[in-house]
C-alpha atoms as a PDB file:
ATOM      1  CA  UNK A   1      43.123 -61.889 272.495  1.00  0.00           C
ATOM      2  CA  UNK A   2      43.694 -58.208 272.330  1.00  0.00           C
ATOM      3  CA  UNK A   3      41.987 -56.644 274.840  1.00  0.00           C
ATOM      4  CA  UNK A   4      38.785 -54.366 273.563  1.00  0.00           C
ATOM      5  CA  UNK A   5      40.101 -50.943 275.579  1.00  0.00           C
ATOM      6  CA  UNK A   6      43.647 -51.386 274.297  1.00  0.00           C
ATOM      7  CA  UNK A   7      41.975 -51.734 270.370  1.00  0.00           C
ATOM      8  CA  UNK A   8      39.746 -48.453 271.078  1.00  0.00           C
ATOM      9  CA  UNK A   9      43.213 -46.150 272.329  1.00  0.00           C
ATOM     10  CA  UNK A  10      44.972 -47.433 269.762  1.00  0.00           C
ATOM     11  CA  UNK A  11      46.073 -45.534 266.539  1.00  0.00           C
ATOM     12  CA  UNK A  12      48.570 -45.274 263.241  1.00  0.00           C
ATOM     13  CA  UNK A  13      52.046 -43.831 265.013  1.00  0.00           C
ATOM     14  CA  UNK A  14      52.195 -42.531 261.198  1.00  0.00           C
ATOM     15  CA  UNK A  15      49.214 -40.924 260.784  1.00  0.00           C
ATOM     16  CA  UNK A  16      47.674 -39.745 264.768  1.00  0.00           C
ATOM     17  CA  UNK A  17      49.527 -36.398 264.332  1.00  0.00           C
ATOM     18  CA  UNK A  18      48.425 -35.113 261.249  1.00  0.00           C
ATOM     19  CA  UNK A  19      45.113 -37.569 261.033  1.00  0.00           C
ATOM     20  CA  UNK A  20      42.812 -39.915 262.773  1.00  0.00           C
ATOM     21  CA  UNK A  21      44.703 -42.811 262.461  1.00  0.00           C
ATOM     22  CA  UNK A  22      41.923 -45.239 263.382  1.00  0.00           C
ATOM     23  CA  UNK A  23      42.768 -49.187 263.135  1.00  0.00           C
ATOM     24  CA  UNK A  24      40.836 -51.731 261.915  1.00  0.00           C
ATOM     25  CA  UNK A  25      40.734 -55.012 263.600  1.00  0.00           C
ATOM     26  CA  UNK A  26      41.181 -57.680 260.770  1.00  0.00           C
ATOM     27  CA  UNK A  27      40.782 -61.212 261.625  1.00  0.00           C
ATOM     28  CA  UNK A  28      41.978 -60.933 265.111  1.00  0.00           C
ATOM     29  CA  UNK A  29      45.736 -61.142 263.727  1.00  0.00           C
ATOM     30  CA  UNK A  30      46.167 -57.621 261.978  1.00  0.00           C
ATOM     31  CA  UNK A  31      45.128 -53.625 262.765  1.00  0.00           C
ATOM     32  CA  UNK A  32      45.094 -51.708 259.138  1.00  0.00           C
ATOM     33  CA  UNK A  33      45.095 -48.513 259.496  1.00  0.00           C
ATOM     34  CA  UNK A  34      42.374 -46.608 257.619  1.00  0.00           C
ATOM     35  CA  UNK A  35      44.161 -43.662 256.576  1.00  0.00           C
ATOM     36  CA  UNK A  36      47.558 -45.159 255.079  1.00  0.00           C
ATOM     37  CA  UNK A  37      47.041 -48.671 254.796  1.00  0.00           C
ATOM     38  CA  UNK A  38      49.703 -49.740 256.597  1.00  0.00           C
ATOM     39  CA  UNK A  39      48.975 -52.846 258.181  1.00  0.00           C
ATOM     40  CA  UNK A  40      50.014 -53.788 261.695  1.00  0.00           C
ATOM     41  CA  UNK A  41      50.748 -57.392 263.168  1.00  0.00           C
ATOM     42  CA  UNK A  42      49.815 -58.827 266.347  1.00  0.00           C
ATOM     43  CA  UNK A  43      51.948 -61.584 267.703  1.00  0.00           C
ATOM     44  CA  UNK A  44      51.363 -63.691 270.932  1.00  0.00           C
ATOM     45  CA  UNK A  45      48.584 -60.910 271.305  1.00  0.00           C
ATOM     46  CA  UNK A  46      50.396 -58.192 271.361  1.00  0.00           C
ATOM     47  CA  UNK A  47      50.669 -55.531 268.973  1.00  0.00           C
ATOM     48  CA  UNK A  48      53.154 -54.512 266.809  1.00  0.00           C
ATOM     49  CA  UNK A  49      53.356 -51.269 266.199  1.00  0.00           C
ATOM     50  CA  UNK A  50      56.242 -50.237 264.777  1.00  0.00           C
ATOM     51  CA  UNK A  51      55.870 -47.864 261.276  1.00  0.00           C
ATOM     52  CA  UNK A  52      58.818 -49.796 259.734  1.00  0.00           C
ATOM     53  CA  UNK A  53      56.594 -53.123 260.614  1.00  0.00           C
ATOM     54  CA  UNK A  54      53.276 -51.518 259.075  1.00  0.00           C
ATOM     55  CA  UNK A  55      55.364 -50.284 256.114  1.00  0.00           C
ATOM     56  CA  UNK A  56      55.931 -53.640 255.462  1.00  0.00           C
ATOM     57  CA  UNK A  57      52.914 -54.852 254.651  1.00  0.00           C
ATOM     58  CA  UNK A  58      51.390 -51.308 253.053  1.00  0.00           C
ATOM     59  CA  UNK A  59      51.464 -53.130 249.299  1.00  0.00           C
ATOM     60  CA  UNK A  60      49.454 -56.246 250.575  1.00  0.00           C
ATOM     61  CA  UNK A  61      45.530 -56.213 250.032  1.00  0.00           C
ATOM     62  CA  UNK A  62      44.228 -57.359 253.901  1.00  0.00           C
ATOM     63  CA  UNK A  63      43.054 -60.455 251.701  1.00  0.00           C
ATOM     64  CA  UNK A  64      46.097 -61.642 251.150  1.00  0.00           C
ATOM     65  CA  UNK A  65      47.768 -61.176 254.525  1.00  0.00           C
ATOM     66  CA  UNK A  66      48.935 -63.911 256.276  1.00  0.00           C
ATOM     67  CA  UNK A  67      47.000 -65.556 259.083  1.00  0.00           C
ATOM     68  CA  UNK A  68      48.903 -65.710 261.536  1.00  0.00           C
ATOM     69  CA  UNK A  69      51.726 -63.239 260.877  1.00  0.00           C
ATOM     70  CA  UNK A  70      54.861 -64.567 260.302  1.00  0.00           C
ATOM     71  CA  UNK A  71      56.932 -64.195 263.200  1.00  0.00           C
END
């Protein structure tokens, strides 16, 4: 599991310059960013946070993500 202190620093590498950035944790598998949508994997418990990863999944409703991310 992802550790509570890492989830609180973290933010959108899109948006923290020009906005908050803040992530939601979905499901314990996924960090959506509130400001863009772009939506944020986390594999073997680590993050991925990588904008071309988030951009990725920007279309998909956090409904319909995948649990567990596809590796």
């Amino acid at each position: 599991m992802v550790s509570q202190d890492l989830l609180e620093i973290l933010r959108c590498p899109a948006c923290v310059r020009e906005k908050d950035g803040l992530l939601e944790f979905y499901k314990e598998t996924w960090l959506i960013c509130q400001d863009c949508d772009r939506k944020y994997p986390i594999r073997d418990e680590i993050p991925v946070m990588l904008i071309d990863e988030g951009d990725k999944w920007v279309a998909v409703r956090k409904e319909d993500l995948p649990i567990p991310p596809p590796k």
